[in-house]
N, C-alpha and C. Protein backbone atom coordinates (compact mmCIF):
# COMPACT_ATOMS: atom_id res chain seq x y z
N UNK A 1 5.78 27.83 1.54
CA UNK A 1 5.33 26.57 1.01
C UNK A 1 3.92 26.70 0.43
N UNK A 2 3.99 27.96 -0.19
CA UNK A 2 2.29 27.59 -1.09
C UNK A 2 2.24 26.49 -2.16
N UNK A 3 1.27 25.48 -2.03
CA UNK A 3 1.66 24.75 -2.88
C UNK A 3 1.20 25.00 -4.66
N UNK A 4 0.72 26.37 -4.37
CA UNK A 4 -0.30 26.79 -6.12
C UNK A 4 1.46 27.23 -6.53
N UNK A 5 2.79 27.01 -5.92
CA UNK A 5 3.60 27.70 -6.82
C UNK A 5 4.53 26.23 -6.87
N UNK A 6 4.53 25.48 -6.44
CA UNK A 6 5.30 24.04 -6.76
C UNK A 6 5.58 23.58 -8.29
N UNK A 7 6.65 23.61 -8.47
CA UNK A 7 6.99 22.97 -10.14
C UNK A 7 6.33 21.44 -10.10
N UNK A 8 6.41 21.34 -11.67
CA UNK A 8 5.42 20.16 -11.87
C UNK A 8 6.42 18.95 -11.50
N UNK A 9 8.05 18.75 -10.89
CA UNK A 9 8.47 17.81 -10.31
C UNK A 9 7.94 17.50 -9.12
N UNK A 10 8.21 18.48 -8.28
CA UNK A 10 7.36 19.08 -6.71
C UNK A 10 5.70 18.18 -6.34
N UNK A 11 5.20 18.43 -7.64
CA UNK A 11 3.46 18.22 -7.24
C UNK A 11 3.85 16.86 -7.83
N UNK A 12 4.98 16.26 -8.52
CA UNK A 12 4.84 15.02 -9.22
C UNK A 12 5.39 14.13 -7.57
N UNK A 13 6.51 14.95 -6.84
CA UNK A 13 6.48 13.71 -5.66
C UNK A 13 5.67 13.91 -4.89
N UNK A 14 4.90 15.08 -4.83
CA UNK A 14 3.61 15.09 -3.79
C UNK A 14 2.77 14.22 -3.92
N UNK A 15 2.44 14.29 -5.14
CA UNK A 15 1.37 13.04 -5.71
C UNK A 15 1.93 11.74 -5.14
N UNK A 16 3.30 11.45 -4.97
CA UNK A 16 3.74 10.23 -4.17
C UNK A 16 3.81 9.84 -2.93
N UNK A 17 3.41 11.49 -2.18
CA UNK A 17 3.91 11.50 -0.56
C UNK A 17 2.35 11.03 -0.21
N UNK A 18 1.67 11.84 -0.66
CA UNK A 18 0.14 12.36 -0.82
C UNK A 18 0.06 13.62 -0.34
N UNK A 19 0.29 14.47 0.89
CA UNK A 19 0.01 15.55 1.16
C UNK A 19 1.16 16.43 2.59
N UNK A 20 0.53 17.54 2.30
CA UNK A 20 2.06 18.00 3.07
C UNK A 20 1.93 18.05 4.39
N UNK A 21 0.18 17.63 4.72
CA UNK A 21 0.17 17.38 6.14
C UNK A 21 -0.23 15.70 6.41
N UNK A 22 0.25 15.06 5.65
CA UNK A 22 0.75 13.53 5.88
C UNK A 22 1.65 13.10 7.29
N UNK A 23 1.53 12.62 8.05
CA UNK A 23 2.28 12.12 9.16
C UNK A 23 3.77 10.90 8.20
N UNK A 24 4.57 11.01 8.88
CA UNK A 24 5.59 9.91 8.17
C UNK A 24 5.97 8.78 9.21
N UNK A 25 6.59 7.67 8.74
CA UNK A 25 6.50 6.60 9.72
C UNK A 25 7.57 6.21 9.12
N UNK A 26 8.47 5.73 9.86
CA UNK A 26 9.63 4.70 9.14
C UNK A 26 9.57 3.65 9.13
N UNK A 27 9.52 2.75 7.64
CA UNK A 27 9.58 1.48 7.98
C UNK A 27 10.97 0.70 8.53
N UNK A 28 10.15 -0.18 9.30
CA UNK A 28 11.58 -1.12 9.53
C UNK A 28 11.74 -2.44 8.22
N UNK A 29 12.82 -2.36 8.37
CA UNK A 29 13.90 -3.09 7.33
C UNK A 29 12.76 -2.72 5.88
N UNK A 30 13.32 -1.75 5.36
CA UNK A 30 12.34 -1.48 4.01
C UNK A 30 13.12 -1.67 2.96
N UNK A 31 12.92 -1.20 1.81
CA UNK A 31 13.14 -2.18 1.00
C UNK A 31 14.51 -1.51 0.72
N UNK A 32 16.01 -2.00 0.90
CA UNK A 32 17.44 -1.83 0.98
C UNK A 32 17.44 -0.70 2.11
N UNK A 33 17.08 -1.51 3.12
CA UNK A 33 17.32 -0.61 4.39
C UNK A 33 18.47 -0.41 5.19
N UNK A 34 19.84 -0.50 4.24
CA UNK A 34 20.90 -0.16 4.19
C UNK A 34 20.88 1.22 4.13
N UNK A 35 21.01 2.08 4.93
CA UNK A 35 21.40 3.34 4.55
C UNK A 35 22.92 3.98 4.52
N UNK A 36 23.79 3.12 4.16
CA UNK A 36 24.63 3.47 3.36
C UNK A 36 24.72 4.07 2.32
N UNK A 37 23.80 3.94 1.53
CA UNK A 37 23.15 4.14 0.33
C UNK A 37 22.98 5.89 -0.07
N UNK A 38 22.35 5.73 0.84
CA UNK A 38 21.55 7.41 1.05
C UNK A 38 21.94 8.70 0.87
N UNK A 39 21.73 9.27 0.34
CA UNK A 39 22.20 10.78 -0.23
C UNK A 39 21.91 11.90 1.40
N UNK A 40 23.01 12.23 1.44
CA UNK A 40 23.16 13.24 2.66
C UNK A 40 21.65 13.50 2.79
N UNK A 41 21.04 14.54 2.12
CA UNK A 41 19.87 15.02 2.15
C UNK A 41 18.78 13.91 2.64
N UNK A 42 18.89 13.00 2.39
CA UNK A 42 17.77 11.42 2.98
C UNK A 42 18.33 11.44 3.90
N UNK A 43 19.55 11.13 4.66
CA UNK A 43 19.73 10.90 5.91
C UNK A 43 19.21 11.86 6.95
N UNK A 44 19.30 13.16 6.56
CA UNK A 44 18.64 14.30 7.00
C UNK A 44 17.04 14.71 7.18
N UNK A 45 16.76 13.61 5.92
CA UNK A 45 14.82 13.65 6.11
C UNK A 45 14.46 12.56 7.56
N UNK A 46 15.67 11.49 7.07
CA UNK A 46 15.17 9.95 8.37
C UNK A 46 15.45 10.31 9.55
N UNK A 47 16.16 10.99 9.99
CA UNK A 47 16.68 11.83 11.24
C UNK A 47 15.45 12.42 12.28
N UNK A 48 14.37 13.63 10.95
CA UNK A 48 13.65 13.93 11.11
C UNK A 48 11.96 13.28 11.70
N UNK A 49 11.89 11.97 10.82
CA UNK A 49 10.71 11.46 10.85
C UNK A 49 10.22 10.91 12.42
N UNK A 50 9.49 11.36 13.03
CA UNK A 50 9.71 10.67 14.66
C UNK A 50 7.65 9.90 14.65
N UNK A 51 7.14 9.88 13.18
CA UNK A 51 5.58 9.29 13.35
C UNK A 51 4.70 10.62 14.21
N UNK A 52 5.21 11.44 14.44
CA UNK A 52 4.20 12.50 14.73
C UNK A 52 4.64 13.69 13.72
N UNK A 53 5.39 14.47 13.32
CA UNK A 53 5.53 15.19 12.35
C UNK A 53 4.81 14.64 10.96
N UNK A 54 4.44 16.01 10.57
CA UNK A 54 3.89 15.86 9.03
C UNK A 54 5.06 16.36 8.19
N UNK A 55 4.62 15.88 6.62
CA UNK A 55 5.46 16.17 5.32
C UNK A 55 6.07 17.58 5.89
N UNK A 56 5.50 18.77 6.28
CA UNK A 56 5.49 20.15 6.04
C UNK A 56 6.84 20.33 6.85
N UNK A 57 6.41 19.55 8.20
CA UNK A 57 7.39 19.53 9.82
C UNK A 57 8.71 19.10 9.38
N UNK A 58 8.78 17.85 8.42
CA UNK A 58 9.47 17.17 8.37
C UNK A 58 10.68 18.03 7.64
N UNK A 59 9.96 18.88 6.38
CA UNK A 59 10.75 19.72 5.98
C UNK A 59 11.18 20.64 6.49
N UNK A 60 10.54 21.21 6.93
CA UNK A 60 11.11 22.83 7.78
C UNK A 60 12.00 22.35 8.90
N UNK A 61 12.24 20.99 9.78
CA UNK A 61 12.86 20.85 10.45
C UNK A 61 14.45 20.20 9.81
N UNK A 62 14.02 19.82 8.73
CA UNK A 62 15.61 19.42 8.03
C UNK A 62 16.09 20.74 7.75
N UNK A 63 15.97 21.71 7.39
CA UNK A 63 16.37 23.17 6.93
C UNK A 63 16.79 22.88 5.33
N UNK A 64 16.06 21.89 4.90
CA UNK A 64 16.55 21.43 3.02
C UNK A 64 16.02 22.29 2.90
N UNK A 65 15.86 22.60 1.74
CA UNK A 65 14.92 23.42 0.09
C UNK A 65 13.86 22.69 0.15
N UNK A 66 12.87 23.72 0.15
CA UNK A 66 11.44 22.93 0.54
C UNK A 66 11.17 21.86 -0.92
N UNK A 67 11.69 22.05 -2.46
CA UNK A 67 11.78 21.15 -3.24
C UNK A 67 12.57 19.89 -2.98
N UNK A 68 13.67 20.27 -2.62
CA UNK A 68 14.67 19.35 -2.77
C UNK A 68 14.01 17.90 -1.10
N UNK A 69 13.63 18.78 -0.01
CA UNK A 69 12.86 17.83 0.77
C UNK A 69 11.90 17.10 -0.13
N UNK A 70 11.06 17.29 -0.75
CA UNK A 70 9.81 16.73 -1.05
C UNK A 70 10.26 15.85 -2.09
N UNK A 71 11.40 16.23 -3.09
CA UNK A 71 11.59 14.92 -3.48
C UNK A 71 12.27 13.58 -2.42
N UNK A 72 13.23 14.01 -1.86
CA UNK A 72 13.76 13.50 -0.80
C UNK A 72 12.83 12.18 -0.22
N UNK A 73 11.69 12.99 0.13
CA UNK A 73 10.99 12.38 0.85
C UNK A 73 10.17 11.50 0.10
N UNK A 74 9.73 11.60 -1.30
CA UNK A 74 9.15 10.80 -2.14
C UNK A 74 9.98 9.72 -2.57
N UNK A 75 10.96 10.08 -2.79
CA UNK A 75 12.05 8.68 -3.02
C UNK A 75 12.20 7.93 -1.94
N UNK A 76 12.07 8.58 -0.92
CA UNK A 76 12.33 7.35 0.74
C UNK A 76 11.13 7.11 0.77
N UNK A 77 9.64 7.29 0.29
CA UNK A 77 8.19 6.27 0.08
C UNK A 77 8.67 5.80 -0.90
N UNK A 78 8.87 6.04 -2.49
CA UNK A 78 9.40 4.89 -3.15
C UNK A 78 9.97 3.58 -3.06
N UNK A 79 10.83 4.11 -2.21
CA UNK A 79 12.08 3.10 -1.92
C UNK A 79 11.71 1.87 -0.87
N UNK A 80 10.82 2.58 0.25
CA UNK A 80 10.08 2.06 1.27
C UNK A 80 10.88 2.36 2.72
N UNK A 81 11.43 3.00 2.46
CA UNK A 81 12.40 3.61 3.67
C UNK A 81 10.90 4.20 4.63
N UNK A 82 9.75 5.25 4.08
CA UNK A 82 9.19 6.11 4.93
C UNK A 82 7.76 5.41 4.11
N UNK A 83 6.62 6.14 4.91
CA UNK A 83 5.28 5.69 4.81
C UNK A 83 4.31 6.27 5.04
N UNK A 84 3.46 6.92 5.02
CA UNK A 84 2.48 7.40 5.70
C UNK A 84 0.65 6.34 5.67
N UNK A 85 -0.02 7.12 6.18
CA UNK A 85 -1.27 6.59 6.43
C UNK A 85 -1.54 6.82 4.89
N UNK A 86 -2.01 7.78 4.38
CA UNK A 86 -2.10 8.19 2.98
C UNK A 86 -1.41 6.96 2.01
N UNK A 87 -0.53 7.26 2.07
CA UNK A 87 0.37 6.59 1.12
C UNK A 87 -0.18 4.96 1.55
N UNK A 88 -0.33 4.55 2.56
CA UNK A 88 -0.78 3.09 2.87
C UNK A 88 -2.57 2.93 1.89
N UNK A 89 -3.47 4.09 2.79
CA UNK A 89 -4.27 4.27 1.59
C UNK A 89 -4.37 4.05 0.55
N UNK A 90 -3.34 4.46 -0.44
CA UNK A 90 -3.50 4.63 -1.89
C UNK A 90 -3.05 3.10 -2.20
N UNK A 91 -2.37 2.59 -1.58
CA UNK A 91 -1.70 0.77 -1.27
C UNK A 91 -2.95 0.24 -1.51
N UNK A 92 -3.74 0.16 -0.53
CA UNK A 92 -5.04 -0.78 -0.34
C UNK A 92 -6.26 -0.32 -1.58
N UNK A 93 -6.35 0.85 -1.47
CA UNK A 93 -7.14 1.49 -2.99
C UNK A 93 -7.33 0.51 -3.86
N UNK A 94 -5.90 0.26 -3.92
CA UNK A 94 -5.22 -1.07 -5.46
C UNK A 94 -5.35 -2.22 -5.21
N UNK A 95 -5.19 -2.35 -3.93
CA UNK A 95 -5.71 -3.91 -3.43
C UNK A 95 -7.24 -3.83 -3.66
N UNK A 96 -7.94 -2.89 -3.42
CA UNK A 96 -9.59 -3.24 -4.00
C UNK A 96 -9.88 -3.18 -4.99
N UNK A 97 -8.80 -2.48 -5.89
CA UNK A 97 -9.36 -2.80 -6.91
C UNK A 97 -8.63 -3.82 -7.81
N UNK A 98 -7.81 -4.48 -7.43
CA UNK A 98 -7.35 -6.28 -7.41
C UNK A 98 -8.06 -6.48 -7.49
N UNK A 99 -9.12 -6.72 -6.06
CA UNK A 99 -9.81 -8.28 -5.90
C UNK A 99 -11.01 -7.61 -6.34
N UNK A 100 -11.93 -6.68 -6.68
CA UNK A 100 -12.49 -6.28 -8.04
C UNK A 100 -12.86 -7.03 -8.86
N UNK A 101 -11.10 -6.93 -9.92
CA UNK A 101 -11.07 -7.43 -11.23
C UNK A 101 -11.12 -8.86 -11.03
N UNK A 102 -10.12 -9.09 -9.83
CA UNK A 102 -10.08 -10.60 -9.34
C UNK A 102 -11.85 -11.50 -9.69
N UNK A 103 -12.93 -10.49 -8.53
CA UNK A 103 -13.85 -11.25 -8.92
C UNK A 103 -14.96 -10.88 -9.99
N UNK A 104 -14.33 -10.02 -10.95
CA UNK A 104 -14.98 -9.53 -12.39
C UNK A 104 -14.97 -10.74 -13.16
N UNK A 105 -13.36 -11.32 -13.38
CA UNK A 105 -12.88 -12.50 -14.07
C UNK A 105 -13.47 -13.64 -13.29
N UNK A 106 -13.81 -13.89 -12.55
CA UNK A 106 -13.99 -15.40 -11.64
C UNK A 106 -15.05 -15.57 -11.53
N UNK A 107 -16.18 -14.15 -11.70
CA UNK A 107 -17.51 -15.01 -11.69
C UNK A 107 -18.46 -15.24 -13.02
N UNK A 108 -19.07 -16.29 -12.63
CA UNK A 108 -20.16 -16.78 -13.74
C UNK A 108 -21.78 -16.78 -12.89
N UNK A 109 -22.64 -18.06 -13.78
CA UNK A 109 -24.18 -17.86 -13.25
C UNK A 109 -23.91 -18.25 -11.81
N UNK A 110 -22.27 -19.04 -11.50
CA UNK A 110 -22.87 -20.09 -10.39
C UNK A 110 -21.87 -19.57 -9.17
N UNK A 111 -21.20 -18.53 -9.74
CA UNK A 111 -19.92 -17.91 -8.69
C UNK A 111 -20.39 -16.37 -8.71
N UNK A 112 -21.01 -16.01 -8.41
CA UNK A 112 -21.73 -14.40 -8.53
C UNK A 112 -20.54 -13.45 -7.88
N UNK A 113 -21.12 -12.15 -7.44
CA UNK A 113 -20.01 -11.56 -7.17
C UNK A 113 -20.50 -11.33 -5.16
N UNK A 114 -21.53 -12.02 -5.24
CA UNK A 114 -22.14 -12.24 -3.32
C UNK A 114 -21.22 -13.17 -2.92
N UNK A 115 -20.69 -14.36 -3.97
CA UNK A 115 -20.28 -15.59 -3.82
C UNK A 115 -18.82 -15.14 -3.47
N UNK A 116 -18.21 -14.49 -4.02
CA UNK A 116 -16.77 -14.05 -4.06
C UNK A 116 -16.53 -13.39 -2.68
N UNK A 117 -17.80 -12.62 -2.43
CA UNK A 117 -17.70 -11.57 -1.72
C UNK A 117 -17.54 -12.67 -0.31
N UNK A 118 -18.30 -12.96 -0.18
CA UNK A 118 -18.29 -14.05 1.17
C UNK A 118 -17.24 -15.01 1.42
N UNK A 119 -16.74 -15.21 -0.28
CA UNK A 119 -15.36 -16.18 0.41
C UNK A 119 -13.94 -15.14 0.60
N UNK A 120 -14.23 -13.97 0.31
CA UNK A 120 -13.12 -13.22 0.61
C UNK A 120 -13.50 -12.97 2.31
N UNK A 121 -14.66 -12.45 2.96
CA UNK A 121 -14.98 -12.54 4.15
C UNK A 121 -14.46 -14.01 4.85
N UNK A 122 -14.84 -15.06 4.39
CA UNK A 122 -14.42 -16.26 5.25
C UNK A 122 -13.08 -16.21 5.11
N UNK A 123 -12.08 -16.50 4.13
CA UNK A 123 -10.85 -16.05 4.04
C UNK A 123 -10.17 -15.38 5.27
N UNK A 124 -10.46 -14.29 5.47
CA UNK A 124 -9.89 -13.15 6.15
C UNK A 124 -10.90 -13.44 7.61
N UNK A 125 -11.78 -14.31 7.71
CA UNK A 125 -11.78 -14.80 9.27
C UNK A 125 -11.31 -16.15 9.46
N UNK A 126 -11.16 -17.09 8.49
CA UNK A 126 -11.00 -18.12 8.78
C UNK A 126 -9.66 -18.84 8.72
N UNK A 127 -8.80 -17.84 8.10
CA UNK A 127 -6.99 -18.03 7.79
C UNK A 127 -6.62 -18.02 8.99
N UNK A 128 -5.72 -19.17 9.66
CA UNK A 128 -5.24 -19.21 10.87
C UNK A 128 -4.28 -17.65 10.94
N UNK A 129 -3.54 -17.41 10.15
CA UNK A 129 -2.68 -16.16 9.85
C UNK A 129 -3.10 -14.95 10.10
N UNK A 130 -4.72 -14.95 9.76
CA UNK A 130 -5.18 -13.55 10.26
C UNK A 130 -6.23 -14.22 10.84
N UNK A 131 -5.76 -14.47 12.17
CA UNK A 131 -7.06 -14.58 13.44
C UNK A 131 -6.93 -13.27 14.44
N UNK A 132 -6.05 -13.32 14.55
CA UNK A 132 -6.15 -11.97 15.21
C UNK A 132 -5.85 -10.53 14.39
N UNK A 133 -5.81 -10.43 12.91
CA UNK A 133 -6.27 -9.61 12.14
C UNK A 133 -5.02 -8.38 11.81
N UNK A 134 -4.93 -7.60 11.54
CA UNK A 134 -3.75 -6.75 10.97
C UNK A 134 -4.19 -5.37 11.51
N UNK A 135 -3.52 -5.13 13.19
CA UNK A 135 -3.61 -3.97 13.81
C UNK A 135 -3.46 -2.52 12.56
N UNK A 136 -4.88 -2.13 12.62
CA UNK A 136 -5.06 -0.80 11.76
C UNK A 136 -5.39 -0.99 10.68
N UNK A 137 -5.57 -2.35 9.91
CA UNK A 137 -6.73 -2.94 8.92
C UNK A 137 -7.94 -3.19 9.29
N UNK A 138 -8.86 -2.56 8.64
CA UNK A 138 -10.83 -3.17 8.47
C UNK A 138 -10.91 -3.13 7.22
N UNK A 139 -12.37 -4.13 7.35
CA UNK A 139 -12.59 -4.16 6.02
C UNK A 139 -14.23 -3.51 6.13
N UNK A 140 -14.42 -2.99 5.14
CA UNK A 140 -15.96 -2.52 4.59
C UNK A 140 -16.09 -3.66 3.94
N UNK A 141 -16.70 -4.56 3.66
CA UNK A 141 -17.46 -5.62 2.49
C UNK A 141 -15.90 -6.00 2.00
N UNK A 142 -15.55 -5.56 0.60
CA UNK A 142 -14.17 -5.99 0.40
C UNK A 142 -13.34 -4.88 -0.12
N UNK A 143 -13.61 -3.83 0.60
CA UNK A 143 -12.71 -2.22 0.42
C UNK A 143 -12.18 -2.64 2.04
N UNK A 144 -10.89 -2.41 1.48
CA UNK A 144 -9.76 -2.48 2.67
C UNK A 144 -9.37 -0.61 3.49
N UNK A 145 -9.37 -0.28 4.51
CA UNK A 145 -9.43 0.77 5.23
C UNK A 145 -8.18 0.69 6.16
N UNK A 146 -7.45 1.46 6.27
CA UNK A 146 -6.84 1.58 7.52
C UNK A 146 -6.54 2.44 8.15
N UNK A 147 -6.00 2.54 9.60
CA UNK A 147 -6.37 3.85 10.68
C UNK A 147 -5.55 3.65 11.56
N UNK A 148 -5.13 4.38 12.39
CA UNK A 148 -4.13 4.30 13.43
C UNK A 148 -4.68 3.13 14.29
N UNK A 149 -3.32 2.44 14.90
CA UNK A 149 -1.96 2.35 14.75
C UNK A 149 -2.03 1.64 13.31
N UNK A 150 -1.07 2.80 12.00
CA UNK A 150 -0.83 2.30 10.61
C UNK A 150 0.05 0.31 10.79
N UNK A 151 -0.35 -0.19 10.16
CA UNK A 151 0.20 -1.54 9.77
C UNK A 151 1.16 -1.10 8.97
N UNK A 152 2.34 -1.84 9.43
CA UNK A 152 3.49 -1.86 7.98
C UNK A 152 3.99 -2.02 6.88
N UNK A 153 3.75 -1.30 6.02
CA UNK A 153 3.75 -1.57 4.75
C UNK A 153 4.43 -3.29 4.43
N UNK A 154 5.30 -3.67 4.99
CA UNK A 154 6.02 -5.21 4.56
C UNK A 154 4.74 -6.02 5.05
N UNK A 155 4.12 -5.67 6.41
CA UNK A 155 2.92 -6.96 6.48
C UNK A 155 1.55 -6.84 6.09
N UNK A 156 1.35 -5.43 5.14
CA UNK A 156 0.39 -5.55 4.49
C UNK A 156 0.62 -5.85 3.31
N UNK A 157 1.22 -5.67 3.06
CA UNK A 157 1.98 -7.15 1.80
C UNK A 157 1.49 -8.43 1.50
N UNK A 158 2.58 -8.62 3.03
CA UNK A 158 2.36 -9.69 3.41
C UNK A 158 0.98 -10.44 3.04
N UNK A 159 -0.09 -9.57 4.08
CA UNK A 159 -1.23 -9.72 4.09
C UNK A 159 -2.06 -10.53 3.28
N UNK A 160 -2.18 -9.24 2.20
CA UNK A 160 -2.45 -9.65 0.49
C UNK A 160 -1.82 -10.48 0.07
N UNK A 161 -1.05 -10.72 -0.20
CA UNK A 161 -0.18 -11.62 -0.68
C UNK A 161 -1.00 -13.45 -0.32
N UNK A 162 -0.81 -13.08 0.81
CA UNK A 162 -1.82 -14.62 1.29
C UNK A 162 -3.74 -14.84 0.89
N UNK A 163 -4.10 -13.65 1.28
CA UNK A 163 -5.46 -13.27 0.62
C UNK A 163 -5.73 -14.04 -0.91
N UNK A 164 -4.64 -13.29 -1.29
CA UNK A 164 -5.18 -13.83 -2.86
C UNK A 164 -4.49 -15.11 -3.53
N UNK A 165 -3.57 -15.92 -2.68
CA UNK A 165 -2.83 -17.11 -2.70
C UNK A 165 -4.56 -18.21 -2.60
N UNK A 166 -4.99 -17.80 -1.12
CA UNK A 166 -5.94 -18.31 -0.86
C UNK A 166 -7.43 -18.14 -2.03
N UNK A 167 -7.27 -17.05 -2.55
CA UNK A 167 -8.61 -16.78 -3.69
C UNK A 167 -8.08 -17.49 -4.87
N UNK A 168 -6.76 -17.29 -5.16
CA UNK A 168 -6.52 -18.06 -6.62
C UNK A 168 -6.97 -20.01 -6.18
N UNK A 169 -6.23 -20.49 -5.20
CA UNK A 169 -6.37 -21.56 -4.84
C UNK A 169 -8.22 -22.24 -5.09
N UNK A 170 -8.90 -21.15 -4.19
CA UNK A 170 -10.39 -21.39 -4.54
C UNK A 170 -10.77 -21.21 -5.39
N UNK A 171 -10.56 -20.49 -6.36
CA UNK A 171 -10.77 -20.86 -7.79
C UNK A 171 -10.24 -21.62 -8.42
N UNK A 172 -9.29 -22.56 -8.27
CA UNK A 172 -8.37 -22.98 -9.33
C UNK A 172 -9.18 -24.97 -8.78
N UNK A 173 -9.78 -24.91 -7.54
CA UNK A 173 -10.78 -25.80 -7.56
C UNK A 173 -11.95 -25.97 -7.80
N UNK A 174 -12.21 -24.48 -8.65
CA UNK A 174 -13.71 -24.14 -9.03
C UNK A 174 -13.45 -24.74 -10.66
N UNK A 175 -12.69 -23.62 -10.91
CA UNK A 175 -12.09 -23.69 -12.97
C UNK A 175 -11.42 -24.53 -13.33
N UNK A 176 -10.56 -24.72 -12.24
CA UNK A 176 -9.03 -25.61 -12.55
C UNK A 176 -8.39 -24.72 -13.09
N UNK A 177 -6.74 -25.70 -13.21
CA UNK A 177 -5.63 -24.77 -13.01
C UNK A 177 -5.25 -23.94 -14.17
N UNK A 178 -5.69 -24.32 -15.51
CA UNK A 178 -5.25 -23.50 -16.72
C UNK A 178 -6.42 -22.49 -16.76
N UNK A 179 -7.17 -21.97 -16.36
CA UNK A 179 -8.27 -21.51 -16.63
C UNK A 179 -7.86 -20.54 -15.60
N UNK A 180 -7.67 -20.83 -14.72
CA UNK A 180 -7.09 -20.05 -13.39
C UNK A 180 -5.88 -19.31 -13.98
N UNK A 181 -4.56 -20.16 -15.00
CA UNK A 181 -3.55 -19.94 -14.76
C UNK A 181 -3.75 -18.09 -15.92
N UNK A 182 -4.81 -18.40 -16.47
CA UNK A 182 -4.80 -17.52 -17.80
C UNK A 182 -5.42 -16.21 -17.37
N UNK A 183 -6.31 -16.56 -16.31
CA UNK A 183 -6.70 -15.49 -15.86
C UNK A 183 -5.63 -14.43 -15.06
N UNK A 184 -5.16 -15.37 -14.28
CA UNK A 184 -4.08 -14.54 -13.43
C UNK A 184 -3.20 -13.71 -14.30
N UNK A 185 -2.77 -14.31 -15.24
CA UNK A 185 -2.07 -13.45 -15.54
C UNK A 185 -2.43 -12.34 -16.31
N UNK A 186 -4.08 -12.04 -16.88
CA UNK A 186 -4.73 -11.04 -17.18
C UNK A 186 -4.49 -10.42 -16.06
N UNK A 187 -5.14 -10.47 -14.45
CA UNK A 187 -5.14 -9.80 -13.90
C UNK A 187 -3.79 -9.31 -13.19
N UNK A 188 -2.37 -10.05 -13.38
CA UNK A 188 -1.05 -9.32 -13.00
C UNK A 188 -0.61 -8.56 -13.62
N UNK A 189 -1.02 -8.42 -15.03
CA UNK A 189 -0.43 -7.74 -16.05
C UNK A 189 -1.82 -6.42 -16.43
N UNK A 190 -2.91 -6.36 -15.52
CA UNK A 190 -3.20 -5.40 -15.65
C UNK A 190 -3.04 -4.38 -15.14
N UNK A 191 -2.22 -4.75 -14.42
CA UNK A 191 -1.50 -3.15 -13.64
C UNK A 191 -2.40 -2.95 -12.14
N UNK A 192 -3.28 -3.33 -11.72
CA UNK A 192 -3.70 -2.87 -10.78
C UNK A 192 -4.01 -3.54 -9.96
C-alpha cells in the first residue's frame, strides 16, 4: 500500500476518505441505509468497520484489492453509510466557511463582523436545542472543531441546519425578508 503508486482514481477516493489511517464509524440509518443495495464488496467493507480500525485495517482485513477497497469505502462516505473524524472535519471546514460568507453578505457599518460573531455565540448557547451542546463539537470563535466521541454526521446536520435557520431569521429582522431572501440564495448557490 505505498500510496506514491495509487492511480489517480485511488488518490481521487482517498481525497474522499481523507487518509489511510482514518478511523471509520458507521452511521446509523445513513443516507439509504438499506443495504440491500450494496455491492458484495461494501458489505464486506461494513462487516469490517468496528470505530477502532483505520482505512488501511479496514482493507487488509476485507482481503479486497487494496483499490477496489478504497473505492468501496469512498462510496460508503459518499453515500453516508461510513464516516470518519476527518471526513466530519472536512464537513465543518464548509460549515465555516458558510457562516463566513454568511456574515461577509450580512454585514454593514451597523452589523460588523464582532456583531455576527456574538450572535452566532448566543445562538449556539442560547437555542433550547443545543443546551447541552453536540457531544464532540467546540467551537473556536466561529470555526467549528470536532474530537472524540465523533457526532453523527445526520445530527451535525441537523445541527447547522438550525444554526443558520436561526441566523437567516436574525437577519431577515435586521434587512427584511427580500433582502434576506436574495442573499441566501447567493450564498446556497455558492457552493460552500
Amino acid at each position: 500500500m505505498d500510496e506514491r503508486k495509487l492511480t489517480f482514481g485511488a488518490r481521487k477516493a482517498l481525497a474522499v476518505i481523507g487518509s489511510l489511517e482514518a478511523r471509520l464509524f458507521r452511521s446509523e440509518g445513513g443516507k439509504g441505509a438499506d443495504t440491500k443495495a450494496l455491492r458484495e464488496q461494501d458489505m464486506v467493507i461494513l462487516e469490517q468497520v468496528d470505530g477502532k480500525r483505520s482505512v488501511r485495517e479496514v482493507i487488509l482485513a476485507s482481503d479486497l484489492d487494496y483499490e477496489v477497497g478504497l473505492h468501496s469505502i469512498a462510496w460508503l462516505v459518499r453515500t453516508g453509510f461510513l464516516y470518519s473524524g476527518e471526513t466530519l472535519q472536512k464537513y465543518l471546514e464548509k460549515q465555516a466557511d458558510r457562516l463566513a460568507l454568511f456574515i461577509d453578505l450580512f454585514s454593514d457599518s451597523g452589523h460588523t463582523v464582532d456583531f455576527w460573531e456574538k450572535e452566532i455565540a448566543s445562538i449556539i448557547k442560547n437555542t433550547p436545542d443545543f443546551k447541552d451542546g453536540l457531544a464532540g463539537l467546540a467551537w473556536e470563535g466561529i470555526t467549528p472543531r470536532v474530537s472524540e466521541p465523533y457526532p453523527a454526521p445526520r445530527d451535525v446536520d441537523e445541527y447547522f441546519l438550525q444554526v443558520f435557520i436561526a441566523l437567516y431569521d436574525k437577519a431577515e429582522g435586521i434587512f427584511g425578508a427580500q433582502a434576506v431572501l436574495a442573499k441566501r440564495i447567493l450564498l446556497d448557490v455558492s457552493g460552500t
